[in-house]
PDB file of N, CA and C in Angstrom:
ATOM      1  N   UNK A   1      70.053  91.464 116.283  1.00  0.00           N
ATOM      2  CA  UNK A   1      71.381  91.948 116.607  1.00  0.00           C
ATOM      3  C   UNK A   1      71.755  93.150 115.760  1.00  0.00           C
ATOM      4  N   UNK A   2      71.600  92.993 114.563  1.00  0.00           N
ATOM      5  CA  UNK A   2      71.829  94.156 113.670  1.00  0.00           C
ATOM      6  C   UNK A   2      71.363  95.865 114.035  1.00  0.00           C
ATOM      7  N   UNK A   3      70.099  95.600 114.507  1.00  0.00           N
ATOM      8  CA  UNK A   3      69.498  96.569 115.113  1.00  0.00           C
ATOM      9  C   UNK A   3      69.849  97.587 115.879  1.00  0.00           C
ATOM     10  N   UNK A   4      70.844  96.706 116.820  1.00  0.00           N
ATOM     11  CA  UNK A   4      71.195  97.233 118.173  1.00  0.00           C
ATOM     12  C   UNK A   4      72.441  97.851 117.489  1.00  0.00           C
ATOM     13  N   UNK A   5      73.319  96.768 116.658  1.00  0.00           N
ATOM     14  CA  UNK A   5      74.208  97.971 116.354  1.00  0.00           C
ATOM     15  C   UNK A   5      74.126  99.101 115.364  1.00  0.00           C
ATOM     16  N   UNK A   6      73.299  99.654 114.805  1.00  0.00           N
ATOM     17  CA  UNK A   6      72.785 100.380 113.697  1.00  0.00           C
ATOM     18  C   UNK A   6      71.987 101.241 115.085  1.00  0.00           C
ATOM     19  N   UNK A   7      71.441 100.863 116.204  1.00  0.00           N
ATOM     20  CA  UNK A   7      71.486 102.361 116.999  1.00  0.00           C
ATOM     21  C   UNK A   7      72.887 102.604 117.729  1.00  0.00           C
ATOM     22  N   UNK A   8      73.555 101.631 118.329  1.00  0.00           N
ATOM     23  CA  UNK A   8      75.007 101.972 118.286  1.00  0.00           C
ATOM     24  C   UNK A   8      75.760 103.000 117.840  1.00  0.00           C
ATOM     25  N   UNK A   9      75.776 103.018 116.405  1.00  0.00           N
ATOM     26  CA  UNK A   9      76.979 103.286 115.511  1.00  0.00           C
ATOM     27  C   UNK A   9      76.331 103.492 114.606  1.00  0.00           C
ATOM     28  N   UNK A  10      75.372 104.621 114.348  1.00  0.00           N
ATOM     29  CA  UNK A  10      74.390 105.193 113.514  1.00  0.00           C
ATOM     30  C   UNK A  10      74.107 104.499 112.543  1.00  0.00           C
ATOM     31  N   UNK A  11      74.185 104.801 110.705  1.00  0.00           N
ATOM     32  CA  UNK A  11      74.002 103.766 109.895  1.00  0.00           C
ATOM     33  C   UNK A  11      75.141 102.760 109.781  1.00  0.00           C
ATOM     34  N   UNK A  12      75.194 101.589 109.974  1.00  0.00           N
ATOM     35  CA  UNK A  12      76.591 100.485 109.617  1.00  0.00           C
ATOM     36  C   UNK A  12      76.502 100.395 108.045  1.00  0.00           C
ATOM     37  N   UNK A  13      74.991 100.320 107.434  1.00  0.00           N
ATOM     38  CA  UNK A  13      75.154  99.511 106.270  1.00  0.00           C
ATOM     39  C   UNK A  13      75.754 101.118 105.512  1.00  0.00           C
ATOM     40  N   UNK A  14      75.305 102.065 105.428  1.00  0.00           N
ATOM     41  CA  UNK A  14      75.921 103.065 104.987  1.00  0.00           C
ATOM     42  C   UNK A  14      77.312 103.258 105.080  1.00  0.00           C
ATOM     43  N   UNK A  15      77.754 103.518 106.219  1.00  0.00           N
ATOM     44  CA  UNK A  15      79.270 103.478 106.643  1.00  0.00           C
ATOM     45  C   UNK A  15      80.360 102.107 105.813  1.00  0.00           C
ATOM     46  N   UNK A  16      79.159 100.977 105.535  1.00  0.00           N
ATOM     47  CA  UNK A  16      79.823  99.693 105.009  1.00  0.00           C
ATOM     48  C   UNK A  16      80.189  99.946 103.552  1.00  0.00           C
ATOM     49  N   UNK A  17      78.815 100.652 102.766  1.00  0.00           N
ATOM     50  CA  UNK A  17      78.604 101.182 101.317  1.00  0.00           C
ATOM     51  C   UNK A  17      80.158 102.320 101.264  1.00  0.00           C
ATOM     52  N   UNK A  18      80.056 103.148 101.779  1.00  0.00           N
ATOM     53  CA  UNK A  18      81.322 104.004 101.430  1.00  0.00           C
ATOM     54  C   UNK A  18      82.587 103.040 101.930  1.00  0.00           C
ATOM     55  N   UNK A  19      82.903 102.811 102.908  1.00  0.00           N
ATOM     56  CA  UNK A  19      84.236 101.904 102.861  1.00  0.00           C
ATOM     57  C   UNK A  19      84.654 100.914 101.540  1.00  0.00           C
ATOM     58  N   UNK A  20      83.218 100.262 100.970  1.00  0.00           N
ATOM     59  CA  UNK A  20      83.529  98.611 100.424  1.00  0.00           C
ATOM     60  C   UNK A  20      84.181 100.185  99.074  1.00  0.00           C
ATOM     61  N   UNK A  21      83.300 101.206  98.904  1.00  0.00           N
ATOM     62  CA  UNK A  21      83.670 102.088  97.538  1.00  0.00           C
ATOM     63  C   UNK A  21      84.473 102.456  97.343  1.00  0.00           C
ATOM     64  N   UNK A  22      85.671 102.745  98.744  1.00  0.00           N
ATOM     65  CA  UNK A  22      86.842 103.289  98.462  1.00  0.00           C
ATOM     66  C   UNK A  22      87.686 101.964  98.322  1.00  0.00           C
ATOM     67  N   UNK A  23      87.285 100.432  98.960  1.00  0.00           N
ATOM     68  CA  UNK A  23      88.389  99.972  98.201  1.00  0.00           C
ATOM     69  C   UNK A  23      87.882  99.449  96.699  1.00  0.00           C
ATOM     70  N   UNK A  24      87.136  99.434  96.549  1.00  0.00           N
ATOM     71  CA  UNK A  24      87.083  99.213  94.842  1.00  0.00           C
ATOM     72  C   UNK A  24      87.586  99.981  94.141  1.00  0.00           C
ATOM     73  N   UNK A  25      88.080 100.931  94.481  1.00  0.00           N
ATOM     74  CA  UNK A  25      88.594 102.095  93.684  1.00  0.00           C
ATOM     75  C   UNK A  25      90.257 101.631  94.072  1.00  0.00           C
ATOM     76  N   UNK A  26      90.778 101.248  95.237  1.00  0.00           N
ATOM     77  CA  UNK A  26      92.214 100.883  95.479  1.00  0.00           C
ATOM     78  C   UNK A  26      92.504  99.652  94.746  1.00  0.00           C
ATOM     79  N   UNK A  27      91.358  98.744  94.442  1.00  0.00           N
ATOM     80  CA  UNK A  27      91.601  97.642  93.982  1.00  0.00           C
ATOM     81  C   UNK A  27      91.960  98.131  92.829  1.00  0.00           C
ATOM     82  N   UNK A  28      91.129  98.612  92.165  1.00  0.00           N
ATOM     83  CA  UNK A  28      90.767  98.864  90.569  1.00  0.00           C
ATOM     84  C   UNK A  28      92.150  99.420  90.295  1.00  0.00           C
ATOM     85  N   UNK A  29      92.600 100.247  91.448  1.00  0.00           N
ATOM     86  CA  UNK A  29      94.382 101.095  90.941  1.00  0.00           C
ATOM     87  C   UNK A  29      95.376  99.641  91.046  1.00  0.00           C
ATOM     88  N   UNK A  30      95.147  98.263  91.961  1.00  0.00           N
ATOM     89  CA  UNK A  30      96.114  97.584  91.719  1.00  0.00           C
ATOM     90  C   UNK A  30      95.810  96.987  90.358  1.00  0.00           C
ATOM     91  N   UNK A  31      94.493  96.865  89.955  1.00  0.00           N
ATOM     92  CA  UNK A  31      94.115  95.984  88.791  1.00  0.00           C
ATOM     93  C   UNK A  31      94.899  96.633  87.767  1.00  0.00           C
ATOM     94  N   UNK A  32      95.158  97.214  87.889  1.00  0.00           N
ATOM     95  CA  UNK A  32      95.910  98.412  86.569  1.00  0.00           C
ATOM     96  C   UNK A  32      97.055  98.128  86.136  1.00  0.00           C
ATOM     97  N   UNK A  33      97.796  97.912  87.402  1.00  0.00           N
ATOM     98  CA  UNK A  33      99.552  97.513  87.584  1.00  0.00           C
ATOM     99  C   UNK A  33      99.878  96.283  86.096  1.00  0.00           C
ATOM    100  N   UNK A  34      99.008  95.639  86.266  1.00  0.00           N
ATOM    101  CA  UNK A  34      99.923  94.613  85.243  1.00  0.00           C
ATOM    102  C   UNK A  34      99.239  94.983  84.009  1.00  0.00           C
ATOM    103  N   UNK A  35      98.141  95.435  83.895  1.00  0.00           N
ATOM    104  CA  UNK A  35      97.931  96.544  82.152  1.00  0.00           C
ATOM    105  C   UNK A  35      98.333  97.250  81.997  1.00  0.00           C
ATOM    106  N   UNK A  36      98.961  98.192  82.759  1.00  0.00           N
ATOM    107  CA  UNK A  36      99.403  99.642  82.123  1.00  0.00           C
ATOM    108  C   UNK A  36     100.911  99.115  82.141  1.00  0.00           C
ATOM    109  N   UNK A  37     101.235  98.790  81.588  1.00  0.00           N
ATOM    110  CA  UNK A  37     102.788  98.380  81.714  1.00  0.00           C
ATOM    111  C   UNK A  37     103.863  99.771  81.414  1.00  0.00           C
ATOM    112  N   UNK A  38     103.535 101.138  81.214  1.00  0.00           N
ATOM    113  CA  UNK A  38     104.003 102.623  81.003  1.00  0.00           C
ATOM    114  C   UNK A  38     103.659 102.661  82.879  1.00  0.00           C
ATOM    115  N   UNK A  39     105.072 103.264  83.208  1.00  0.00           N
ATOM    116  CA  UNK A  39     104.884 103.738  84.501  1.00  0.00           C
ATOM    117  C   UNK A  39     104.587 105.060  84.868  1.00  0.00           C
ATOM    118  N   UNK A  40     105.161 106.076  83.871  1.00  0.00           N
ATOM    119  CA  UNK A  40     104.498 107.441  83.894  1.00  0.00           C
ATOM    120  C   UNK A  40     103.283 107.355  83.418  1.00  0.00           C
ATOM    121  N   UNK A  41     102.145 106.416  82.432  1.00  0.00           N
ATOM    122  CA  UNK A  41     101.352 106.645  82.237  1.00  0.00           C
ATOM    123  C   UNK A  41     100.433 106.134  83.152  1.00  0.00           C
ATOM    124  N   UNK A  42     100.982 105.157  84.113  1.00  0.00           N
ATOM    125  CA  UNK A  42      99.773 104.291  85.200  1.00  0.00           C
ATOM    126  C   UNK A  42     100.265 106.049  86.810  1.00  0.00           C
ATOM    127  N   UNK A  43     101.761 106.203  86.340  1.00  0.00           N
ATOM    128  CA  UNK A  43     101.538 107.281  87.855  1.00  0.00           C
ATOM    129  C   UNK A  43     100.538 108.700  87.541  1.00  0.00           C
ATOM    130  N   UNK A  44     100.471 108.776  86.235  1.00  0.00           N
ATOM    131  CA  UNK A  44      99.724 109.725  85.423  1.00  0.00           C
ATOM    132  C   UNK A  44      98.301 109.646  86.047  1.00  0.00           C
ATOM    133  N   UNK A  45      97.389 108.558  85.514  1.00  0.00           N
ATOM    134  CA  UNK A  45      95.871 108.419  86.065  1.00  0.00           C
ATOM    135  C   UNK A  45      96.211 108.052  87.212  1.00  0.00           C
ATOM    136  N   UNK A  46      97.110 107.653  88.307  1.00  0.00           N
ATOM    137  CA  UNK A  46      96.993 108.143  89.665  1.00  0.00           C
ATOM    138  C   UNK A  46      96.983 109.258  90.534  1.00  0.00           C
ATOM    139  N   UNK A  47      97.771 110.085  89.795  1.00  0.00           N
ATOM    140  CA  UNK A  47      97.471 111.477  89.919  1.00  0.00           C
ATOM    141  C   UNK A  47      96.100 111.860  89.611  1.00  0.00           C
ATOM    142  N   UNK A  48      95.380 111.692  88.638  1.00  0.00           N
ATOM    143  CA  UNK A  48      94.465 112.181  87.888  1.00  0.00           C
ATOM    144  C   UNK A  48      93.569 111.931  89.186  1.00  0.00           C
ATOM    145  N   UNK A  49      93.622 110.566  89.080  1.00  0.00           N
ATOM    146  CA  UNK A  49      92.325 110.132  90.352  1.00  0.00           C
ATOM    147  C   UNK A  49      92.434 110.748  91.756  1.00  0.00           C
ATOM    148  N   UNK A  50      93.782 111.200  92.207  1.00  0.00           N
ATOM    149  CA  UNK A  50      94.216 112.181  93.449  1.00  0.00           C
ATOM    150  C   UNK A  50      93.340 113.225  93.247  1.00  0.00           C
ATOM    151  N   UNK A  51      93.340 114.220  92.399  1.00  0.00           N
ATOM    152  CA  UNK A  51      92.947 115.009  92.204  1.00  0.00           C
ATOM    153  C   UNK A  51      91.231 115.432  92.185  1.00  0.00           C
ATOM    154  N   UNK A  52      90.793 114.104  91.187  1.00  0.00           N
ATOM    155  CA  UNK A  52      89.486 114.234  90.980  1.00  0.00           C
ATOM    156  C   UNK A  52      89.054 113.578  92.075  1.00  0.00           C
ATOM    157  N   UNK A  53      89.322 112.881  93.197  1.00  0.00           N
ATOM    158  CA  UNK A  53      89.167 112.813  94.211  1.00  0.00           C
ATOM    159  C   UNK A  53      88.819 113.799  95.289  1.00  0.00           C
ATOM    160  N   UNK A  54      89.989 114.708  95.448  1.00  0.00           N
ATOM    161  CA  UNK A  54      90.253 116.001  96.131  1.00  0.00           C
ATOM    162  C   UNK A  54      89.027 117.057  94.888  1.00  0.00           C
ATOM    163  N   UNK A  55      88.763 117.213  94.335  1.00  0.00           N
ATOM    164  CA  UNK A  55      87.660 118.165  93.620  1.00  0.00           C
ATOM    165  C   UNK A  55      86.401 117.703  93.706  1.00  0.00           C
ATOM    166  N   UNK A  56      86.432 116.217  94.066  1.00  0.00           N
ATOM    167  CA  UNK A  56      84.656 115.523  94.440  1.00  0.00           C
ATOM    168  C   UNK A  56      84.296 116.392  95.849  1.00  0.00           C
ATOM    169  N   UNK A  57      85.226 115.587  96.677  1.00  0.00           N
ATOM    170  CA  UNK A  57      85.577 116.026  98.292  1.00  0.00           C
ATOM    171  C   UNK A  57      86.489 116.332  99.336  1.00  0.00           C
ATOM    172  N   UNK A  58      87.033 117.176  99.392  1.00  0.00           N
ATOM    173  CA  UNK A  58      88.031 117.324  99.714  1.00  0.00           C
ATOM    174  C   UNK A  58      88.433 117.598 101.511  1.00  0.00           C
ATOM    175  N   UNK A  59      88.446 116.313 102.082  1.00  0.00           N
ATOM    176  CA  UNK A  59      88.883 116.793 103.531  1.00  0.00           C
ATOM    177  C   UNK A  59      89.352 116.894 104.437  1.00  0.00           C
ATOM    178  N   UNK A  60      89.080 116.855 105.529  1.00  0.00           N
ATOM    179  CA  UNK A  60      90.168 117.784 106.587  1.00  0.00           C
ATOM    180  C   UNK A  60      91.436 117.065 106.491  1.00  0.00           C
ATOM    181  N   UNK A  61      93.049 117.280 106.326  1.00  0.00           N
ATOM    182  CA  UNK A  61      93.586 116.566 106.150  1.00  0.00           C
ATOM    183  C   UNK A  61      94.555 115.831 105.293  1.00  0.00           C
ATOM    184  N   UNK A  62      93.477 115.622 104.478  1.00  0.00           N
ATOM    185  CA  UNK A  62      93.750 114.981 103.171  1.00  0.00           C
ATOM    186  C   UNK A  62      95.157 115.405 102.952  1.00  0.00           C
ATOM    187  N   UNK A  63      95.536 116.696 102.425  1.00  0.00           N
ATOM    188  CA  UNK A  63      96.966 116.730 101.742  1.00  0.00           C
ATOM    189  C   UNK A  63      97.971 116.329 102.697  1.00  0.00           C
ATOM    190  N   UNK A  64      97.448 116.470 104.007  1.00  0.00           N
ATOM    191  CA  UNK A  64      98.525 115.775 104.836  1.00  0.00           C
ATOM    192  C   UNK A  64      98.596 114.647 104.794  1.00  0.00           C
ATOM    193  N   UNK A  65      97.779 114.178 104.570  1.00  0.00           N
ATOM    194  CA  UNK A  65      98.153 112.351 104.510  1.00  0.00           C
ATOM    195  C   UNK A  65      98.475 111.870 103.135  1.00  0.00           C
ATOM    196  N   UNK A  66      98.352 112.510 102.126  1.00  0.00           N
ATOM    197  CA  UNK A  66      98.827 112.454 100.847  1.00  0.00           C
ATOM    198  C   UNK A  66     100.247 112.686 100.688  1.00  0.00           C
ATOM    199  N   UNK A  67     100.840 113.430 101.462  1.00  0.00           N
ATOM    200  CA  UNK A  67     102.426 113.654 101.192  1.00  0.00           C
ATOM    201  C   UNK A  67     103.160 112.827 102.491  1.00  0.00           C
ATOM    202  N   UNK A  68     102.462 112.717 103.770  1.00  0.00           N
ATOM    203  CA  UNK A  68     102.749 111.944 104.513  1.00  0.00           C
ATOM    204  C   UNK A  68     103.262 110.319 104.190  1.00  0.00           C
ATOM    205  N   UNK A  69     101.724 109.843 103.358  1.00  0.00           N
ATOM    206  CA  UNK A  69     101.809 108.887 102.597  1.00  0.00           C
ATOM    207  C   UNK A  69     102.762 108.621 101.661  1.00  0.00           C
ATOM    208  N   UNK A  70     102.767 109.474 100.826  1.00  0.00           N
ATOM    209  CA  UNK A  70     103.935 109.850 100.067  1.00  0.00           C
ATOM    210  C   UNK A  70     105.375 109.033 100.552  1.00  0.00           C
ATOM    211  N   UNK A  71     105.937 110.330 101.170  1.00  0.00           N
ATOM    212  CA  UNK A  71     107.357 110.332 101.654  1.00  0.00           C
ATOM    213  C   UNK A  71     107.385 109.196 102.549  1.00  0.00           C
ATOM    214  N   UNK A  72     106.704 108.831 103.792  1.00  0.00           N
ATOM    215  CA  UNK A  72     106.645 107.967 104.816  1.00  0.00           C
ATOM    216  C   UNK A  72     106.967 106.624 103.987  1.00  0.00           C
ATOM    217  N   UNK A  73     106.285 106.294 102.443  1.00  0.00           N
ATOM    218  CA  UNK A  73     106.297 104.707 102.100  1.00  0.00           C
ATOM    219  C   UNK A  73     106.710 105.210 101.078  1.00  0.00           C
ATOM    220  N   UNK A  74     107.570 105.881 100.526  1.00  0.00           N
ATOM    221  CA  UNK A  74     108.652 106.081  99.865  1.00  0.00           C
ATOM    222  C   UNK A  74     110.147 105.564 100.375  1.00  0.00           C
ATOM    223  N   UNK A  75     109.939 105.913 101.640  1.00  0.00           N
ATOM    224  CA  UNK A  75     111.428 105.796 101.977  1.00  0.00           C
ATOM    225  C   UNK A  75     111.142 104.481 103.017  1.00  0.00           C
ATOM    226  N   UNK A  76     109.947 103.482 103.147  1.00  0.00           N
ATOM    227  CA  UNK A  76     110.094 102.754 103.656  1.00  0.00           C
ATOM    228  C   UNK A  76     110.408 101.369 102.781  1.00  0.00           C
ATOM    229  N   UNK A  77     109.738 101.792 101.343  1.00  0.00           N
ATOM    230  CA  UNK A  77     110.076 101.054 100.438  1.00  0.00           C
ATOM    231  C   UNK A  77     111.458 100.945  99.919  1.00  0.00           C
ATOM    232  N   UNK A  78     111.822 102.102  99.959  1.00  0.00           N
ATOM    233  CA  UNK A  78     113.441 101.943  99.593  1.00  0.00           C
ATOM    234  C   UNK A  78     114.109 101.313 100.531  1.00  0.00           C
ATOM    235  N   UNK A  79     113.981 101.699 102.025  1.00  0.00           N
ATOM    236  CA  UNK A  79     114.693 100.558 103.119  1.00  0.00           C
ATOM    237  C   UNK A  79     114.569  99.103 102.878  1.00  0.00           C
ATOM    238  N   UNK A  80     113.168  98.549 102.277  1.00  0.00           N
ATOM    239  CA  UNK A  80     112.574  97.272 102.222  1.00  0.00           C
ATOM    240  C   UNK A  80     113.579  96.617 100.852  1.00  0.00           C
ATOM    241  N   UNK A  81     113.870  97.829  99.888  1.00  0.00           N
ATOM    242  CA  UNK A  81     114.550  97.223  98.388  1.00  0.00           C
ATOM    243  C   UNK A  81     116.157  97.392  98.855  1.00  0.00           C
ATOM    244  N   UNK A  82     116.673  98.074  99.766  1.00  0.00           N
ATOM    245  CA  UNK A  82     118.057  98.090  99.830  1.00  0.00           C
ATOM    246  C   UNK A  82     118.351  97.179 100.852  1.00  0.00           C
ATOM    247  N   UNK A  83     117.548  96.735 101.678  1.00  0.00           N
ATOM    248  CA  UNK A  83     117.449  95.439 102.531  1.00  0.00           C
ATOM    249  C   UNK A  83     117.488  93.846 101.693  1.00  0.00           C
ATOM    250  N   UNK A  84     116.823  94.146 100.373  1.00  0.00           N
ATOM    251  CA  UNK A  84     116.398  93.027  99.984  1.00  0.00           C
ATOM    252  C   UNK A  84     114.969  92.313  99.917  1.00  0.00           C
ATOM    253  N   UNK A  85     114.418  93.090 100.985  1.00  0.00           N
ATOM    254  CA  UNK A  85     113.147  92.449 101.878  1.00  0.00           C
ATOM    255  C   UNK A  85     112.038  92.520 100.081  1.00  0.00           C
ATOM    256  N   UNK A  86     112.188  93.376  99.667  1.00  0.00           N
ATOM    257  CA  UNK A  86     111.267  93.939  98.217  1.00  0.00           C
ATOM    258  C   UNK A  86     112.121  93.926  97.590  1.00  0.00           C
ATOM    259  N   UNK A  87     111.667  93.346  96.164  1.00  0.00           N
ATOM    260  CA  UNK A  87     112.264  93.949  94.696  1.00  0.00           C
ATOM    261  C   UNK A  87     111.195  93.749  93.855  1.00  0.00           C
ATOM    262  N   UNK A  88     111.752  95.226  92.799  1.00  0.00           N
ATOM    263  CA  UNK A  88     110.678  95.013  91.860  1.00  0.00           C
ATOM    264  C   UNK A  88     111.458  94.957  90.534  1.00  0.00           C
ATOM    265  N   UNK A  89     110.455  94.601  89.764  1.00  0.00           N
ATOM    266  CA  UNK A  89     111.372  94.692  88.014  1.00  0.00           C
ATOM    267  C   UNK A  89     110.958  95.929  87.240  1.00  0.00           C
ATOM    268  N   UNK A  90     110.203  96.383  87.569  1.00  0.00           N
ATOM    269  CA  UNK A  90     110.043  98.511  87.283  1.00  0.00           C
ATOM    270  C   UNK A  90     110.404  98.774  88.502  1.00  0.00           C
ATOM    271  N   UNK A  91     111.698  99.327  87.396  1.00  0.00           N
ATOM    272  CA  UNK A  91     112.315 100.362  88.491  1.00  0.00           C
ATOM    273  C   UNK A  91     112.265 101.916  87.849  1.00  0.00           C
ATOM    274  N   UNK A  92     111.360 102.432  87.548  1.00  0.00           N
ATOM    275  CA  UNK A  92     111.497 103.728  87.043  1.00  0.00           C
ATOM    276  C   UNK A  92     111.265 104.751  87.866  1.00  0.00           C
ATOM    277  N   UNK A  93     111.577 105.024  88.876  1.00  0.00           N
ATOM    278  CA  UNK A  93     111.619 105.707  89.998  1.00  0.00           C
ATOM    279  C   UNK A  93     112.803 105.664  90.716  1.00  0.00           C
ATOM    280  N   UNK A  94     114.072 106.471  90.440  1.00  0.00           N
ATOM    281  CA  UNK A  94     115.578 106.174  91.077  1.00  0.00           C
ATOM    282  C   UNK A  94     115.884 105.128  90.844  1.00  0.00           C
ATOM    283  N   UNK A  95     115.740 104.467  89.579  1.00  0.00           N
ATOM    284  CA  UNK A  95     116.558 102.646  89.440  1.00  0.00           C
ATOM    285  C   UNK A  95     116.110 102.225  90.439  1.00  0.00           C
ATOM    286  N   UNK A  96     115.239 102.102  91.217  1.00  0.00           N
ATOM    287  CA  UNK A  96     114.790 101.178  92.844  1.00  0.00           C
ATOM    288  C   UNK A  96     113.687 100.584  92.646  1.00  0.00           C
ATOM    289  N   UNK A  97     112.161 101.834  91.783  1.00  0.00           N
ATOM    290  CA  UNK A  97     110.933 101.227  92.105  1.00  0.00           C
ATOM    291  C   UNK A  97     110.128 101.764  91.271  1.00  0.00           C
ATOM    292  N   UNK A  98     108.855 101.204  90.920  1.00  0.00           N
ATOM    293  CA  UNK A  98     108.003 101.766  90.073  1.00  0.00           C
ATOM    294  C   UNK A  98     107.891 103.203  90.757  1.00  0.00           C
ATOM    295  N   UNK A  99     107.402 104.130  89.540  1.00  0.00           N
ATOM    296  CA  UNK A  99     107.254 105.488  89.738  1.00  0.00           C
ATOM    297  C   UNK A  99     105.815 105.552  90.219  1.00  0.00           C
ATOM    298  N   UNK A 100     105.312 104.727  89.771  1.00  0.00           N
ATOM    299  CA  UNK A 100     103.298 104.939  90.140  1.00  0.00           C
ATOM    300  C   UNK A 100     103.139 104.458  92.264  1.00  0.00           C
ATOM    301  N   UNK A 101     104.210 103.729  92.354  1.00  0.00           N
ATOM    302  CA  UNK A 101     104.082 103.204  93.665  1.00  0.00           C
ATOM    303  C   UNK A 101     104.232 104.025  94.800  1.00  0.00           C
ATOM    304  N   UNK A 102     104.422 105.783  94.735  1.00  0.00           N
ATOM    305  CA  UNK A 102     104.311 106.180  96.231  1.00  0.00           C
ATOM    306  C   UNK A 102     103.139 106.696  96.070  1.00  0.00           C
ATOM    307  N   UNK A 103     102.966 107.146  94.541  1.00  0.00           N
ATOM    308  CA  UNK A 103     101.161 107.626  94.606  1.00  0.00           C
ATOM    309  C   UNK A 103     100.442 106.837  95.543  1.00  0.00           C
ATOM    310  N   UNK A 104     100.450 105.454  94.690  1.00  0.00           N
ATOM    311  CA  UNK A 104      99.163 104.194  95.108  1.00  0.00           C
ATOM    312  C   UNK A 104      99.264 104.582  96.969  1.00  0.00           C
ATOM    313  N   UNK A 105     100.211 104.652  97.297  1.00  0.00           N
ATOM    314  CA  UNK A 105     100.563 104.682  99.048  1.00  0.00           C
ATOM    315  C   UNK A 105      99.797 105.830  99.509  1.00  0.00           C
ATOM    316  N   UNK A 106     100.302 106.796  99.249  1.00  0.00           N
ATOM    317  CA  UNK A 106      99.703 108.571  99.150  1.00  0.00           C
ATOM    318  C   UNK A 106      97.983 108.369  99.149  1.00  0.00           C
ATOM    319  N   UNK A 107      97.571 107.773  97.971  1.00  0.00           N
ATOM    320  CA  UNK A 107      96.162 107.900  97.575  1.00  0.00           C
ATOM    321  C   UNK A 107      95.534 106.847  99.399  1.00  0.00           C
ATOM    322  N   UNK A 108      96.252 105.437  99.157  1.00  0.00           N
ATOM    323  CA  UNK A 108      95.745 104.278 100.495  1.00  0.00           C
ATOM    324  C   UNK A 108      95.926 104.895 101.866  1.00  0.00           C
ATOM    325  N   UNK A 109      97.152 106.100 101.591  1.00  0.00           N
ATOM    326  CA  UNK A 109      97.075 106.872 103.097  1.00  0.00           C
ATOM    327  C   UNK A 109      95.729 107.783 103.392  1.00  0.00           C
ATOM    328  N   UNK A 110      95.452 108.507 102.207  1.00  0.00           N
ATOM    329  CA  UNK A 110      94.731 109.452 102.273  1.00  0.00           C
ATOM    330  C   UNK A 110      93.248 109.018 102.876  1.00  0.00           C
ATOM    331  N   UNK A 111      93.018 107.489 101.810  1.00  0.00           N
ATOM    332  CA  UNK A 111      91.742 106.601 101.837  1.00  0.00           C
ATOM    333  C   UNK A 111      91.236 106.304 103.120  1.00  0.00           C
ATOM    334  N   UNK A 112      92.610 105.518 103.738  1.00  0.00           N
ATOM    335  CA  UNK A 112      92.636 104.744 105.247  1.00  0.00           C
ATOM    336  C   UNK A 112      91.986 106.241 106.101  1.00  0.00           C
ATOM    337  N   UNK A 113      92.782 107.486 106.409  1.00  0.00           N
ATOM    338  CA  UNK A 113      92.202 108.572 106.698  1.00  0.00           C
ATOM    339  C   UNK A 113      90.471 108.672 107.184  1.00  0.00           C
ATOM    340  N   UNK A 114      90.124 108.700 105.218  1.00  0.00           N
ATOM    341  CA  UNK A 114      88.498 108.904 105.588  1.00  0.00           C
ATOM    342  C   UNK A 114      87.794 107.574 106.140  1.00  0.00           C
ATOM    343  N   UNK A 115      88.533 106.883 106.026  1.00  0.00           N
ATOM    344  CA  UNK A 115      87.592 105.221 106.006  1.00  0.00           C
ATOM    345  C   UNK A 115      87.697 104.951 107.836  1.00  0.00           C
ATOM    346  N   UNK A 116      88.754 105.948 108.528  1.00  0.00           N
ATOM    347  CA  UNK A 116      88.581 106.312 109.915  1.00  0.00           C
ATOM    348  C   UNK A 116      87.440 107.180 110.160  1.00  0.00           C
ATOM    349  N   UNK A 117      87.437 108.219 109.715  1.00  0.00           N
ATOM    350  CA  UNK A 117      86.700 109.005 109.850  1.00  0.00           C
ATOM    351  C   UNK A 117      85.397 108.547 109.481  1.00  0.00           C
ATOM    352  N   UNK A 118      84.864 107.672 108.765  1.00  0.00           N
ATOM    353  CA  UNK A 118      83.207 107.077 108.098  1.00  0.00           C
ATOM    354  C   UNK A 118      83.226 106.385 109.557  1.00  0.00           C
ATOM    355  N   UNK A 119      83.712 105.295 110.191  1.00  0.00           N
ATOM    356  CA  UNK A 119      83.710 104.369 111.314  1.00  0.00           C
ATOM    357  C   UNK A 119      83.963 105.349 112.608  1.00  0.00           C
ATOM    358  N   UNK A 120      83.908 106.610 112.485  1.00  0.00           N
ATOM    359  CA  UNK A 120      84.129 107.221 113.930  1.00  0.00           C
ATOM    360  C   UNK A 120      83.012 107.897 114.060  1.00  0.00           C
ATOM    361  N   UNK A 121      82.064 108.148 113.038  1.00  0.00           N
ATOM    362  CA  UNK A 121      80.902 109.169 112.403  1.00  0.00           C
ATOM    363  C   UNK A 121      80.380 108.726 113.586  1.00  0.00           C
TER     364      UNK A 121
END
């Protein structure tokens, strides 16, 4: 069975290797949340990793879904905390929300992006 889909859908196990890599890297940014207890210093190396991300490979896109990401779950999070639906106890971002939290969104928008693009290859 494997076979058939690996002529299908060119390499799977390859396409599988880069997906499982980008979320170890999303994981590794939630693993962070409850060590870095500094919110400019955890939105700090999220930036960092934006960047050195975008200087590994940088593509088609990307900044659009980075600010998309951004703003889009910025202001969906704030609907979710002025609803009630969310609260957090860092609020260093407008008294509402952690400051590191539209990155993490920004970076998972950008991710989700290529992790379309590996499965459409």
């Amino acid at each position: 069975m494997w076979p058939i889909i690996e002529v299908a859908n060119g390499n799977i196990k390859s396409k599988m290797i880069k997906i499982l890599a980008y979320a170890v890297v999303i994981a590794a940014m939630i693993a962070l949340i409850p060590l870095i207890q500094n919110d400019l210093i955890l939105a700090s190396l999220y930036v960092v990793l934006i960047l050195l991300t975008l200087a590994v490979k940088k593509q088609k896109n990307d900044i659009f879904f980075l600010i998309f990401g951004f703003i889009a779950l910025f202001l969906s999070e704030y609907f979710f905390i002025s609803t009630g639906v969310e609260t957090f106890t860092r609020r260093t971002l407008l008294g509402i929300m952690p400051l590191w939290l539209p990155f993490l969104w920004a970076y998972a928008f950008m991710i989700i992006a290529r992790c379309i693009r590996i499965v459409d290859l």
